[in-house]
N, C-alpha and C. Protein backbone atom coordinates (compact mmCIF):
# COMPACT_ATOMS: atom_id res chain seq x y z
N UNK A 1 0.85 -1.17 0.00
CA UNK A 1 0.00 0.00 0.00
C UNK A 1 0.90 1.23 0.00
N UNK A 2 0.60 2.31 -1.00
CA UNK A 2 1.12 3.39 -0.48
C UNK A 2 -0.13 4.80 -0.63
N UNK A 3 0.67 5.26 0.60
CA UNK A 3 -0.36 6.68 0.72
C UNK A 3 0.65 7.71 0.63
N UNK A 4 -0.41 8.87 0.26
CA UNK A 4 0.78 10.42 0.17
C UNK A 4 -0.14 11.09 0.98
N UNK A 5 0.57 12.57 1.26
CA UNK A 5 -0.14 13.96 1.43
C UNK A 5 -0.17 14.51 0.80
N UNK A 6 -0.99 14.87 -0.11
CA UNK A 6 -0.62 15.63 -0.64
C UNK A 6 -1.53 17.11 -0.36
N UNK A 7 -0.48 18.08 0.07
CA UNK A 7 -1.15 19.09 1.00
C UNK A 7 -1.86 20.66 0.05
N UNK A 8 -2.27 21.18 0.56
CA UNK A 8 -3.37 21.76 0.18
C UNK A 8 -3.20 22.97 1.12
N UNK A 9 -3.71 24.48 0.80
CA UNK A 9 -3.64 25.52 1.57
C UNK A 9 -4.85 25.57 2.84
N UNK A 10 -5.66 24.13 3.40
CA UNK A 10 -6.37 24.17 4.09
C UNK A 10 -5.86 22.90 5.00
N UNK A 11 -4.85 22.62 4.81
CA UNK A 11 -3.94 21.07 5.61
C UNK A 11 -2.84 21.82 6.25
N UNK A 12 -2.93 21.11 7.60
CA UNK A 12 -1.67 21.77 8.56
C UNK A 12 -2.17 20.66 9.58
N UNK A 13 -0.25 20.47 9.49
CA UNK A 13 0.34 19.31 10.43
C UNK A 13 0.66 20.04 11.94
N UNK A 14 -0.04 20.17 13.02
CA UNK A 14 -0.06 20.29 13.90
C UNK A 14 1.64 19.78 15.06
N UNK A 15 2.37 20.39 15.82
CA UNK A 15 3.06 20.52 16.16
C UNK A 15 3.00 19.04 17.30
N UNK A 16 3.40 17.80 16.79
CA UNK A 16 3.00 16.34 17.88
C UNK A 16 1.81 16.08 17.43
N UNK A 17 1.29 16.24 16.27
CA UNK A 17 -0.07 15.71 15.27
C UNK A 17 0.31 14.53 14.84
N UNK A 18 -0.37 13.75 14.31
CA UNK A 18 -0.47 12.86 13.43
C UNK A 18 -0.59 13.10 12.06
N UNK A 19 0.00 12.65 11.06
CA UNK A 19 -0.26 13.06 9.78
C UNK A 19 -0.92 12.37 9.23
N UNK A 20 -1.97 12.34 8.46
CA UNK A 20 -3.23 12.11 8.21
C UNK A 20 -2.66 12.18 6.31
N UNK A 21 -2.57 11.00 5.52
CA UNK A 21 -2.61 10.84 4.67
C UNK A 21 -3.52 10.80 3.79
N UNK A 22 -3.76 11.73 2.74
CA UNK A 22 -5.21 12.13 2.23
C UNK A 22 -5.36 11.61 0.26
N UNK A 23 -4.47 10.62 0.03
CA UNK A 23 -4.49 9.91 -1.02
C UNK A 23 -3.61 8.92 -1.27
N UNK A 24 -4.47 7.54 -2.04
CA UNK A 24 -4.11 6.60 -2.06
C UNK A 24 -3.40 6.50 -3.40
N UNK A 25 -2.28 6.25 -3.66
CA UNK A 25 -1.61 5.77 -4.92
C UNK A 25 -1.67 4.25 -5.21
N UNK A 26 -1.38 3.35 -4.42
CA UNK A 26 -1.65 2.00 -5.03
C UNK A 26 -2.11 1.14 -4.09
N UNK A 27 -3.12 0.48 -3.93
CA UNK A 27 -3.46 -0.82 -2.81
C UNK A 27 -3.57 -2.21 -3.53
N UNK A 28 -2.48 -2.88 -3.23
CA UNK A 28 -2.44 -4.48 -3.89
C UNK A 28 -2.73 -5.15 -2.74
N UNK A 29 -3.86 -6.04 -2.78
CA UNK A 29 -4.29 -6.86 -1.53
C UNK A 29 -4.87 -6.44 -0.51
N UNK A 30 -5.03 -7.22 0.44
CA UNK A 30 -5.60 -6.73 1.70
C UNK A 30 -4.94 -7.00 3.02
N UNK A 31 -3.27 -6.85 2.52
CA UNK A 31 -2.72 -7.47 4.07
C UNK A 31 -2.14 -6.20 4.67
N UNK A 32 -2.48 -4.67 4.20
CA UNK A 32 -2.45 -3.77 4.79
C UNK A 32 -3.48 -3.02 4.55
N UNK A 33 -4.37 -2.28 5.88
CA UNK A 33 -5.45 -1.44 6.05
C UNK A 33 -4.99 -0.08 6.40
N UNK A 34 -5.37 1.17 6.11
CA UNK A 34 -5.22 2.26 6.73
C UNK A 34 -6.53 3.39 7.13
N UNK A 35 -6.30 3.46 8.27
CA UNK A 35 -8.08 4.01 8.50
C UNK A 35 -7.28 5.74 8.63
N UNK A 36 -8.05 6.08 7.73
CA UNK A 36 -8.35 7.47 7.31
C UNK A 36 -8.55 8.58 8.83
N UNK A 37 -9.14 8.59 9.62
CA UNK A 37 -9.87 9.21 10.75
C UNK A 37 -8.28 9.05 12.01
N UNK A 38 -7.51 8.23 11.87
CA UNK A 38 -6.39 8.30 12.87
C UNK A 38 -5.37 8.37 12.44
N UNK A 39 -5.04 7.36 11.47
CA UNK A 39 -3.73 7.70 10.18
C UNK A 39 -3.04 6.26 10.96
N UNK A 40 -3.59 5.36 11.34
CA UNK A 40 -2.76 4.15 11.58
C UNK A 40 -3.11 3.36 9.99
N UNK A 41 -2.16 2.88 9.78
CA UNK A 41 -1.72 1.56 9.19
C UNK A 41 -1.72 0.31 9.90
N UNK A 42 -2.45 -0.53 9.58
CA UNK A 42 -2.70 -2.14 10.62
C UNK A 42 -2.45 -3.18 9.38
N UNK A 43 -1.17 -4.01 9.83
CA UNK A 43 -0.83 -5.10 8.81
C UNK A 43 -1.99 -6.41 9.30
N UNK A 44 -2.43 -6.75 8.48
CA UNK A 44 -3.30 -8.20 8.49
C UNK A 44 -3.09 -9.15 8.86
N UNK A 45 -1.80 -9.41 7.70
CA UNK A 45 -2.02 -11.01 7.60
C UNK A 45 0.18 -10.89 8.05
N UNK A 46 0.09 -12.19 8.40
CA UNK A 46 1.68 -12.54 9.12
C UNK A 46 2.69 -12.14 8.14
N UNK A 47 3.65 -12.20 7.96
CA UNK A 47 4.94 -12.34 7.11
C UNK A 47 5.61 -11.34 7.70
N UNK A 48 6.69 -10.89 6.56
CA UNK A 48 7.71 -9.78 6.60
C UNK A 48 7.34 -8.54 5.60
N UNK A 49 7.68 -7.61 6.19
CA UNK A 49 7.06 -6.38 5.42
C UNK A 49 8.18 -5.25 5.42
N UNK A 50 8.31 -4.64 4.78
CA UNK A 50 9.26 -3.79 4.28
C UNK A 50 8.93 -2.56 4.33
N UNK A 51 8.66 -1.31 5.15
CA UNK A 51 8.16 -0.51 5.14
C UNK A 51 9.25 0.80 4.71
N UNK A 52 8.84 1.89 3.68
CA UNK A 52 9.85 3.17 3.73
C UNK A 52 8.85 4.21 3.50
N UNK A 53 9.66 5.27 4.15
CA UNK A 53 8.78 6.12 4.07
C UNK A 53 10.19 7.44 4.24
N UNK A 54 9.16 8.68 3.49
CA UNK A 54 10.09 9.87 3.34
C UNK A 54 9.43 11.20 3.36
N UNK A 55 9.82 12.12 3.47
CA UNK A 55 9.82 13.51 4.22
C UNK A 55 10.53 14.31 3.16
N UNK A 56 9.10 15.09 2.06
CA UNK A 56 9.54 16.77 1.58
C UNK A 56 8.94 17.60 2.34
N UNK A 57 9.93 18.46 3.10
CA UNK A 57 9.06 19.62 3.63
C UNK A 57 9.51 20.91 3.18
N UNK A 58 9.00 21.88 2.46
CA UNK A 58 8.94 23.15 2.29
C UNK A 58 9.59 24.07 3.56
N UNK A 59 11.14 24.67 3.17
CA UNK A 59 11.79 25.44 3.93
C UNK A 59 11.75 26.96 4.28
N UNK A 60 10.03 27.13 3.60
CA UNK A 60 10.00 28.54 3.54
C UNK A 60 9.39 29.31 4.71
N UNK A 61 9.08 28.52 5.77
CA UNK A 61 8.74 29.10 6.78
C UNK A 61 10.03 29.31 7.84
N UNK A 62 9.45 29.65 9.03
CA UNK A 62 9.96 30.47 9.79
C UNK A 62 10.45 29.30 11.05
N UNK A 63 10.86 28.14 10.66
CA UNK A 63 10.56 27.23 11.48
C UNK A 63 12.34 26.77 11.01
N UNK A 64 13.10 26.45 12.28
CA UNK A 64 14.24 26.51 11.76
C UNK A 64 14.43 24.62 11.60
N UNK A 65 13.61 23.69 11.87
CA UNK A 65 13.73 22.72 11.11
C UNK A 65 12.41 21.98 11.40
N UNK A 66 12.03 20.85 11.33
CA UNK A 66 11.17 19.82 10.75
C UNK A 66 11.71 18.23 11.77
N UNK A 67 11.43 17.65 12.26
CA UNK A 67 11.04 16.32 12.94
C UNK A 67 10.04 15.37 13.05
N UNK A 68 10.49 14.27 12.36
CA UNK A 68 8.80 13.12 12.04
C UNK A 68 9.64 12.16 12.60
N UNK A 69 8.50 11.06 13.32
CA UNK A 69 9.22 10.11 13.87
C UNK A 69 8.29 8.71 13.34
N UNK A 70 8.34 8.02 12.93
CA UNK A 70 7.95 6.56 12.75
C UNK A 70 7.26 6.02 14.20
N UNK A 71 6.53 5.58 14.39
CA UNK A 71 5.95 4.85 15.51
C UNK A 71 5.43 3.32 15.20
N UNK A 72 5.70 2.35 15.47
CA UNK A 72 5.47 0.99 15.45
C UNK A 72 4.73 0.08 16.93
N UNK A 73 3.49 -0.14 16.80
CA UNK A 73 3.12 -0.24 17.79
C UNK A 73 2.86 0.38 19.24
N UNK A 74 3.00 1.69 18.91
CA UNK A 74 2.91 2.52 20.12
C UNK A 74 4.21 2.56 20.68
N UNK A 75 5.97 2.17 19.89
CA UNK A 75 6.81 2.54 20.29
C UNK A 75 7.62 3.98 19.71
C-alpha cells in the first residue's frame, strides 16, 4: 500500500499531530489497512514487510527545522 499527502492551503500538520494521509496511490491486496480518521496503518495477515517512508518539507517558513518520527506499535 502506499499513501501520500498531498497538502493543500487548508492542511496543517499540527506541532505532535499525526499526519493524516489524504491519497491513495496503489493498494495491492488486503494485508495492509489504513483508517483514514487516525492515520494508523494495521498489517493483516503474518509475514515480513518492508516498510519506507520519506519527508519533503517546504523550507519557507519560519521554522528553523522539521522532525517526524515513525511509531510501530505505540513505540
Amino acid at each position: 500500500m502506499q499513501r501520500q499527502l498531498i497538502e493543500s492551503p487548508d492542511v496543517e500538520v499540527i506541532q505532535g499531530g499525526t499526519i493524516l494521509f489524504n491519497t491513495l496511490v496503489n493498494a495491492e491486496g488486503d494485508a495492509i489497512s489504513y483508517n483514514e480518521e487516525n492515520g494508523i496503518f494495521t498489517i493483516n495477515q503474518t509475514g515480513y514487510y518492508l516498510v519506507n517512508w520519506w519527508v519533503a518539507a517546504d523550507g519557507a517558513t519560519t521554522n528553523a527545522g522539521t522532525n517526524y518520527s515513525l511509531n510501530v506499535n505505540g513505540t
